[in-house]
C-alpha atoms as a PDB file:
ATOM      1  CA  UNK A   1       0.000   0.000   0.000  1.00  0.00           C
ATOM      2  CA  UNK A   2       1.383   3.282  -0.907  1.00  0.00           C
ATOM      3  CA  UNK A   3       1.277   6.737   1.314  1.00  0.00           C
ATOM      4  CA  UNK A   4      -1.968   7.990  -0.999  1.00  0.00           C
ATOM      5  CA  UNK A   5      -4.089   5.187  -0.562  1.00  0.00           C
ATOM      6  CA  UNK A   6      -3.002   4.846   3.330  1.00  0.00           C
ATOM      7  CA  UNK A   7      -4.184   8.506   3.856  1.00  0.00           C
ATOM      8  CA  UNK A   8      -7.375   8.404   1.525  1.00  0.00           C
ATOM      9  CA  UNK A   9      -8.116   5.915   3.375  1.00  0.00           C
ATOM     10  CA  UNK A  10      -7.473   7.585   6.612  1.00  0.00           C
ATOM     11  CA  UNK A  11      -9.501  10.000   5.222  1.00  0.00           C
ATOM     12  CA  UNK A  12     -12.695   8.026   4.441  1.00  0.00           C
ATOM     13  CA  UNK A  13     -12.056   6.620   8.183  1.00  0.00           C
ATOM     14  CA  UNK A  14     -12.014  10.335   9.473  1.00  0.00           C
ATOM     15  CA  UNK A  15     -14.984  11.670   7.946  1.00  0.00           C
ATOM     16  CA  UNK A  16     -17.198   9.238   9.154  1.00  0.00           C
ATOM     17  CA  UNK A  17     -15.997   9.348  12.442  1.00  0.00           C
ATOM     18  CA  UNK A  18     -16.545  13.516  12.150  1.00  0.00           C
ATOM     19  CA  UNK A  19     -20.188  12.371  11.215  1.00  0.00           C
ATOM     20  CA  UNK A  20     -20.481  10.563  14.263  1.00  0.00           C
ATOM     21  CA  UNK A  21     -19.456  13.059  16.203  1.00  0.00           C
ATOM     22  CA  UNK A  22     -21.216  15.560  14.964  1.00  0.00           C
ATOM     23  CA  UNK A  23     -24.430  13.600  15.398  1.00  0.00           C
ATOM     24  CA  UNK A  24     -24.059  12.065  18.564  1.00  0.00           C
ATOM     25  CA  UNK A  25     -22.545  15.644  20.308  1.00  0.00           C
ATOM     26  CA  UNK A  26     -25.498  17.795  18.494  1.00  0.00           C
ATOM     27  CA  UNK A  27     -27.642  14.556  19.889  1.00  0.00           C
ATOM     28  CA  UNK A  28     -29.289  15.701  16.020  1.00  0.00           C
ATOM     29  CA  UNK A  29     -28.969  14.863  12.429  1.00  0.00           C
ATOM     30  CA  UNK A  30     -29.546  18.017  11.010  1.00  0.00           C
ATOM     31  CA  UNK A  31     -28.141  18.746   7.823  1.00  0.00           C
ATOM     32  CA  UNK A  32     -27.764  15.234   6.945  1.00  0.00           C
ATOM     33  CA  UNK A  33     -29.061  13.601   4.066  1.00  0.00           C
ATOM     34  CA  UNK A  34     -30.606   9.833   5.006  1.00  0.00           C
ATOM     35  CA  UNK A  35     -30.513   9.339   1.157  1.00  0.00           C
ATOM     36  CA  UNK A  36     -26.815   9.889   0.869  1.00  0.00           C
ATOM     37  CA  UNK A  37     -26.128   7.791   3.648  1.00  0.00           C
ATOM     38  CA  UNK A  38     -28.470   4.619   2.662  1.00  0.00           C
ATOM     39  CA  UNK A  39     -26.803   5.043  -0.733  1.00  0.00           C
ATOM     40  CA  UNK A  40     -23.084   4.949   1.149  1.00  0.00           C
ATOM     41  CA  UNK A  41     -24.276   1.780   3.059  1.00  0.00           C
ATOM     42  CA  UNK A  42     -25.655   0.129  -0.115  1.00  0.00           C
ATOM     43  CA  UNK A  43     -22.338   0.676  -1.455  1.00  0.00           C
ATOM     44  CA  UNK A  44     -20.098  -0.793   0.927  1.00  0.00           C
ATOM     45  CA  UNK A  45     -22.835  -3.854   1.654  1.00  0.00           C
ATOM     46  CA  UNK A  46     -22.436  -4.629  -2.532  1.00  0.00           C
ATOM     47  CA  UNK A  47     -18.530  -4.032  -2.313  1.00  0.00           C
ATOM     48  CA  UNK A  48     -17.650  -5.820   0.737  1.00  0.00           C
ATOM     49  CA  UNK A  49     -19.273  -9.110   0.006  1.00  0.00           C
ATOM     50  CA  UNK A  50     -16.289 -10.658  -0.176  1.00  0.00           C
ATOM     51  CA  UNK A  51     -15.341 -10.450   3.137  1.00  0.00           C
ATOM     52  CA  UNK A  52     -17.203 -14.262   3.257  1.00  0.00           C
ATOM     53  CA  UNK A  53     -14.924 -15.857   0.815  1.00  0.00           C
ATOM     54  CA  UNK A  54     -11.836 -14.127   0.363  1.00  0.00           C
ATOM     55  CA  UNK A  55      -8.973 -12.894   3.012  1.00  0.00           C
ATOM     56  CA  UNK A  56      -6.498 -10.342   1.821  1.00  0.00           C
ATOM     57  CA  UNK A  57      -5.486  -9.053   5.241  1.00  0.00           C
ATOM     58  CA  UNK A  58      -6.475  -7.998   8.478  1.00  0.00           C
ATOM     59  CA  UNK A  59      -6.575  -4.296   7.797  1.00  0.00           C
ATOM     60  CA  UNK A  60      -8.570  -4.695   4.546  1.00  0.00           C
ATOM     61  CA  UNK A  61     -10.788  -6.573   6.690  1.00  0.00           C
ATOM     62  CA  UNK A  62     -11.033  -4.299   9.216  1.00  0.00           C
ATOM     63  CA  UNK A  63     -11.882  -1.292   7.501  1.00  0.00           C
ATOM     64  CA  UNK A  64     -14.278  -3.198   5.466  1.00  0.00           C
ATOM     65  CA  UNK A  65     -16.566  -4.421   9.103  1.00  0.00           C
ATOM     66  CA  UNK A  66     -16.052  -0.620   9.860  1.00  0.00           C
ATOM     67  CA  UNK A  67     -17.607   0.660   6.552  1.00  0.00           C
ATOM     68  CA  UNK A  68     -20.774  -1.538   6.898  1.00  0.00           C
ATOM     69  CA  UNK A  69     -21.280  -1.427  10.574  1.00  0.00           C
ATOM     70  CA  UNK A  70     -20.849   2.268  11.163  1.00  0.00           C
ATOM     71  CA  UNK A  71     -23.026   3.416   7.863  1.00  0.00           C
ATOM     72  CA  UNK A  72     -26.302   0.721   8.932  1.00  0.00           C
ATOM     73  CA  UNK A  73     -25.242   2.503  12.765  1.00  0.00           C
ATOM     74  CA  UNK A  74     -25.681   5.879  11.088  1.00  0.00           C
ATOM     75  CA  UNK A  75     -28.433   4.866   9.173  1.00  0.00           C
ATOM     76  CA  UNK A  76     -30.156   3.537  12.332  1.00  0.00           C
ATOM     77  CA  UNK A  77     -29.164   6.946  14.568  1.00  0.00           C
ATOM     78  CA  UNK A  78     -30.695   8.676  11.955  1.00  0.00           C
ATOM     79  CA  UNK A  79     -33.981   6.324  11.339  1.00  0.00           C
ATOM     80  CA  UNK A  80     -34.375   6.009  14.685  1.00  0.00           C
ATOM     81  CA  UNK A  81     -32.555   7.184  17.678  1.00  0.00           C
ATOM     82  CA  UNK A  82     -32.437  11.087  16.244  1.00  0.00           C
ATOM     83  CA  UNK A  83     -35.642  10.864  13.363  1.00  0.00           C
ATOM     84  CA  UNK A  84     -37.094  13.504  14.736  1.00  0.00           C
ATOM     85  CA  UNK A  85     -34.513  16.015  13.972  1.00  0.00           C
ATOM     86  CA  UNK A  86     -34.200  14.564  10.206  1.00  0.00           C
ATOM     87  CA  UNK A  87     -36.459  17.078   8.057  1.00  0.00           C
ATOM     88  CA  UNK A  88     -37.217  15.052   4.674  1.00  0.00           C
ATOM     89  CA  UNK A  89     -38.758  18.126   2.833  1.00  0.00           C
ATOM     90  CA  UNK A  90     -35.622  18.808   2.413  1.00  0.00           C
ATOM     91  CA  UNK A  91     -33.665  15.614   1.432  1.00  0.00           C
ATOM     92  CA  UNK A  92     -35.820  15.379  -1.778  1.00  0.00           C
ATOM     93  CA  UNK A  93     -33.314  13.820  -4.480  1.00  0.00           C
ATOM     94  CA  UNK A  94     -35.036  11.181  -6.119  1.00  0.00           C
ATOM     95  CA  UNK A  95     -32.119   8.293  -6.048  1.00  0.00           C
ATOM     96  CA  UNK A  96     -33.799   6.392  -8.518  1.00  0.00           C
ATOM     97  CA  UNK A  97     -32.445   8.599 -10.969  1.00  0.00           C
ATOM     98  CA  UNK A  98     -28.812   7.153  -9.511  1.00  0.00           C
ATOM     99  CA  UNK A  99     -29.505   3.890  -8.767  1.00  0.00           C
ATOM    100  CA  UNK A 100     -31.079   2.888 -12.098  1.00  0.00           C
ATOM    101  CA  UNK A 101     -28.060   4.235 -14.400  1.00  0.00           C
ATOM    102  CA  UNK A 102     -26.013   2.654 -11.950  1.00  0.00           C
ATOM    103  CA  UNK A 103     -27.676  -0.940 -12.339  1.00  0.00           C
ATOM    104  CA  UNK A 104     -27.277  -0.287 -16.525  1.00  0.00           C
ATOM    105  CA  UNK A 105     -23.640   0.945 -16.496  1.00  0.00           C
ATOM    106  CA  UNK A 106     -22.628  -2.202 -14.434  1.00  0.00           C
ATOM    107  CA  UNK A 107     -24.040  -4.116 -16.849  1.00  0.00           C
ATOM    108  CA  UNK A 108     -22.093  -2.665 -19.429  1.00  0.00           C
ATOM    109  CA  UNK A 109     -18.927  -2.096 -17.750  1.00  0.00           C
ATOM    110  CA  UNK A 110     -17.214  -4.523 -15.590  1.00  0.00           C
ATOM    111  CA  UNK A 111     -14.421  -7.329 -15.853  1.00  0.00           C
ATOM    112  CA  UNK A 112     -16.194 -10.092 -15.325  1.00  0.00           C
ATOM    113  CA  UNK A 113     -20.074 -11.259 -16.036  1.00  0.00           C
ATOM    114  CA  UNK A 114     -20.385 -12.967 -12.505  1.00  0.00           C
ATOM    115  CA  UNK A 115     -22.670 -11.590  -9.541  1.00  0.00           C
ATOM    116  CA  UNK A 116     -19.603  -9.839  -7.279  1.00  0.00           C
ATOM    117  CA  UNK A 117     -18.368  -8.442 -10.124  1.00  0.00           C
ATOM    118  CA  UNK A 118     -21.604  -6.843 -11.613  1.00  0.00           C
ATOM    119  CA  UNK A 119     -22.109  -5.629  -7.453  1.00  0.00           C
ATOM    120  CA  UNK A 120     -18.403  -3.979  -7.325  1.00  0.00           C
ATOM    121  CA  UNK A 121     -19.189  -2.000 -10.406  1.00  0.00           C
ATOM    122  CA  UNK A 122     -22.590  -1.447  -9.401  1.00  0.00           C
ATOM    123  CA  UNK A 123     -20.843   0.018  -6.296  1.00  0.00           C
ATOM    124  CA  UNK A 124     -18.033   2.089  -7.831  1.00  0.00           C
ATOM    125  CA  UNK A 125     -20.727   3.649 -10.082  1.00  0.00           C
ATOM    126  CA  UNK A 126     -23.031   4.564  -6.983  1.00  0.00           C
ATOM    127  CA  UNK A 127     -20.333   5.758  -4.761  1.00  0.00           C
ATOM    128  CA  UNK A 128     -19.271   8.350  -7.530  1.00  0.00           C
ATOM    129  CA  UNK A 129     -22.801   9.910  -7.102  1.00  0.00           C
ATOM    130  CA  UNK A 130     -23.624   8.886  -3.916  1.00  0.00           C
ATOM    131  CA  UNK A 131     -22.929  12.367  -2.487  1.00  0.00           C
ATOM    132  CA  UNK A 132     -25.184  13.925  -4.735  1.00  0.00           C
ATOM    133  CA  UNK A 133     -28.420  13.732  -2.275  1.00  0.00           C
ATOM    134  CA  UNK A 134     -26.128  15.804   0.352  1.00  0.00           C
ATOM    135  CA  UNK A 135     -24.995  18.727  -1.798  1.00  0.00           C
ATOM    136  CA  UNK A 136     -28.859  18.931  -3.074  1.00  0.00           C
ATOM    137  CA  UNK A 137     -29.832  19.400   0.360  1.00  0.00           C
ATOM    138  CA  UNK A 138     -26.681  21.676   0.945  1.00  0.00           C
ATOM    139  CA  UNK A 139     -28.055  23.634  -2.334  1.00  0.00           C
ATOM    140  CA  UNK A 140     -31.509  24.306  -0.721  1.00  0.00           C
ATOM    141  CA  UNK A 141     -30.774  25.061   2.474  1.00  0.00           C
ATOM    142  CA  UNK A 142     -27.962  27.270   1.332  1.00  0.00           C
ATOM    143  CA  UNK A 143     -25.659  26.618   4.368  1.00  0.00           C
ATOM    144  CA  UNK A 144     -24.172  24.015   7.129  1.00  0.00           C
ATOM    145  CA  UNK A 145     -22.846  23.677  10.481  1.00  0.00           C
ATOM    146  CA  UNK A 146     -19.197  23.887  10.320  1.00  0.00           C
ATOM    147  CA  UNK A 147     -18.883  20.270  11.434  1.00  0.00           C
ATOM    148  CA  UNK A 148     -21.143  19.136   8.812  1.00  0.00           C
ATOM    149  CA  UNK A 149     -18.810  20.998   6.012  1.00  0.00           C
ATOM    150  CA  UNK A 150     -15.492  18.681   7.784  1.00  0.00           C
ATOM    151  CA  UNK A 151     -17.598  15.628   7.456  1.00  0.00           C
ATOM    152  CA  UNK A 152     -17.672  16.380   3.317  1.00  0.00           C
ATOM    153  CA  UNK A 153     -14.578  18.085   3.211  1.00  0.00           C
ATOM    154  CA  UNK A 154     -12.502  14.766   4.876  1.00  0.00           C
ATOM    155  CA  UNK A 155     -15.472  12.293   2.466  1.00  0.00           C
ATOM    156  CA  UNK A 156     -14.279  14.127  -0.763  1.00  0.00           C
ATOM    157  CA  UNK A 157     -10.452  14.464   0.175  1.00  0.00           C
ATOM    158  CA  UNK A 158     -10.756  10.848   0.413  1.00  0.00           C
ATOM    159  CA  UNK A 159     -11.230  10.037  -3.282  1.00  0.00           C
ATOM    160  CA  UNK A 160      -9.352  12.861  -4.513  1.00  0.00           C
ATOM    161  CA  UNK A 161      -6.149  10.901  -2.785  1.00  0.00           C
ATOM    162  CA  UNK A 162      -6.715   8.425  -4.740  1.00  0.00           C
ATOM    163  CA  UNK A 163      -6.066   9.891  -8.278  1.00  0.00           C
ATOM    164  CA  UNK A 164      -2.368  10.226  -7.196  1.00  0.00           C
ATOM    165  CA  UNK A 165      -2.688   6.564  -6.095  1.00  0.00           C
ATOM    166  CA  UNK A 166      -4.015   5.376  -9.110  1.00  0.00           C
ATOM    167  CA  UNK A 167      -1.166   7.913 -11.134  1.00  0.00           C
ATOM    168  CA  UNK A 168       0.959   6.184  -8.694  1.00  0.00           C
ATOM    169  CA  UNK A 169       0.717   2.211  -8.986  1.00  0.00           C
ATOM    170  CA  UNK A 170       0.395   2.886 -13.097  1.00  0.00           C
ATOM    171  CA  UNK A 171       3.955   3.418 -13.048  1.00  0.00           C
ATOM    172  CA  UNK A 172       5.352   1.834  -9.968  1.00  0.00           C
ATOM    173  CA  UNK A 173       2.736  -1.716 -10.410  1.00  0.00           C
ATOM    174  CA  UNK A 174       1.538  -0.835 -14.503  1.00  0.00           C
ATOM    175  CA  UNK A 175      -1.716  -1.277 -13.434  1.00  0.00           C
ATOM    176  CA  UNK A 176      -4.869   1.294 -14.417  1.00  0.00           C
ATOM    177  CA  UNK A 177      -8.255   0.243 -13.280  1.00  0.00           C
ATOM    178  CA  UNK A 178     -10.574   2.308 -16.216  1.00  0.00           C
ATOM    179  CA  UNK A 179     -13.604   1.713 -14.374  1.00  0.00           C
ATOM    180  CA  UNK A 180     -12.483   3.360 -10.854  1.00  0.00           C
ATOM    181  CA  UNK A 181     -10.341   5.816 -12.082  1.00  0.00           C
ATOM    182  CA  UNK A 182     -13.349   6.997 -14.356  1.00  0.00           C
ATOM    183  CA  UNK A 183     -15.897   6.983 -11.197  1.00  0.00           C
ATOM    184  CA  UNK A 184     -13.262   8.462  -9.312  1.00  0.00           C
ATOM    185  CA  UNK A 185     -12.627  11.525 -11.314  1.00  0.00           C
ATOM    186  CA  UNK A 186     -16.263  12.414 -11.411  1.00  0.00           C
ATOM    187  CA  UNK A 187     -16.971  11.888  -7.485  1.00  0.00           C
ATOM    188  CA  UNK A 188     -14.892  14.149  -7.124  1.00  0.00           C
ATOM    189  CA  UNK A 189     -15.490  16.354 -10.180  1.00  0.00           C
ATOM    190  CA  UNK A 190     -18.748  16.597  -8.064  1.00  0.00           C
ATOM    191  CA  UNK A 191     -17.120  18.520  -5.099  1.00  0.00           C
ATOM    192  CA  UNK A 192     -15.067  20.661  -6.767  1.00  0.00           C
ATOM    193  CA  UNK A 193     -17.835  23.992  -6.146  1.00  0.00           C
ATOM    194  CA  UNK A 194     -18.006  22.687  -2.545  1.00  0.00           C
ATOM    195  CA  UNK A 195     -14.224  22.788  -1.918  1.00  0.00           C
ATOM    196  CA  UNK A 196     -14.077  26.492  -3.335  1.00  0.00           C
ATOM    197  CA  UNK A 197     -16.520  27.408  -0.683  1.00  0.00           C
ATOM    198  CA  UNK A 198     -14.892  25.122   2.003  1.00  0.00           C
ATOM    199  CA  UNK A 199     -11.498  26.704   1.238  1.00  0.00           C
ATOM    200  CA  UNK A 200     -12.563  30.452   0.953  1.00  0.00           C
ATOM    201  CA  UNK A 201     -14.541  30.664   3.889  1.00  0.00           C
ATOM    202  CA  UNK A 202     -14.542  27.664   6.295  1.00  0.00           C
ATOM    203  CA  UNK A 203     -11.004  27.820   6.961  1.00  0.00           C
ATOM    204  CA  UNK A 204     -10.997  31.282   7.335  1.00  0.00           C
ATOM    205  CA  UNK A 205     -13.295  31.116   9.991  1.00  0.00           C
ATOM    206  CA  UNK A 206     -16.569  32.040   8.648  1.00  0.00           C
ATOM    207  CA  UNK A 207     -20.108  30.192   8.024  1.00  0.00           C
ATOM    208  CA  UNK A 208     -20.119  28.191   5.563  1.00  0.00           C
ATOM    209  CA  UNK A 209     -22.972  29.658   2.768  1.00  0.00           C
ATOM    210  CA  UNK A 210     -23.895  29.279  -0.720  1.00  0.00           C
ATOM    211  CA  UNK A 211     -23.316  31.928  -3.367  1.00  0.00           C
ATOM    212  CA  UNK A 212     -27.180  33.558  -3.864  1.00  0.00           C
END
């Protein structure tokens, strides 16, 4: 494993540990999008299958019980422990619109016709638009809690650290995976507006708030 994927994936560890924070301190899930987070645990559930026929080590393992346990734990803080602070006329994406294209383009794109393989592109596909629920949401309500704007900032660092990994093992291993690298780029093509917002006025201290 090389230093980019180690801290993307310290990354994707951090923001959802920021999440967890911020819902369990605010004792609230405002701001939060249920849709983007059922999408993130549908993701890692279809990715992560293999975890009941195939070792590769004990950290992949790990982090792979982490990813599923802690987005169904979100899923339930937010269903259940904290619904009533969860406003759905305002998480109003309609993910059907992701999940369907998502379905067709594993179909059409993957390395192997077998069921794990169609779910791991069906994943890689979803997680690229996955956030997409959340900045809606952002985009109506105009503004976040600071500690909301971490949570995305650490969630979209974490795939943008992996472009240099992928630039990385092409030359070091010769290996290019077309179908990540392409989902990749647009994930976080997808953040790039939230990032100039993030970095102009987060980190200098002030609210984070949509251009009118």
């Amino acid at each position: 494993m090389n230093v980019f994927r180690l801290l993307g994936d310290l990354s994707h560890l951090a923001s959802i540990l920021i999440l967890l924070q911020k819902i369990q301190s605010t004792r609230s899930c405002r701001g939060i999008s249920f849709k983007t987070q059922a999408l993130y645990a549908t993701v890692f559930i279809t990715r992560y299958l293999d975890l009941f026929y195939e070792w590769v080590s004990l950290y992949n393992f790990t982090m792979k019980v982490f990813f599923i346990a802690s987005s169904c734990y979100i899923l339930y803080l937010m269903k259940y422990k904290y619904r009533p602070t969860h406003d759905p006329s305002i998480d109003t994406f309609r993910v059907e619109y992701l999940l369907g294209p998502c379905v067709v383009l594993a179909l059409l794109f993957h390395y192997r016709f077998t069921i794990p393989e169609l779910l791991w592109s069906f994943s890689i596909f979803l997680e690229s638009v996955a956030i997409l629920p959340q900045l809606f949401m952002l985009q109506r309500t105009g503004e976040a809690e600071t500690i909301t704007t971490h949570y995305l900032a650490a969630l979209g660092a974490y795939r943008a650290l992996y472009i240099p990994n992928w630039i990385y093992r092409y030359f070091t291993e010769d290996m290019v995976d077309p179908i990540a690298v392409t989902a990749g780029i647009v994930q976080t093509a997808l953040y790039l507006d939230f990032f100039y917002v993030y970095f102009t006025k987060v980190l200098q201290g002030q609210k984070f708030e949509l251009p009118a």
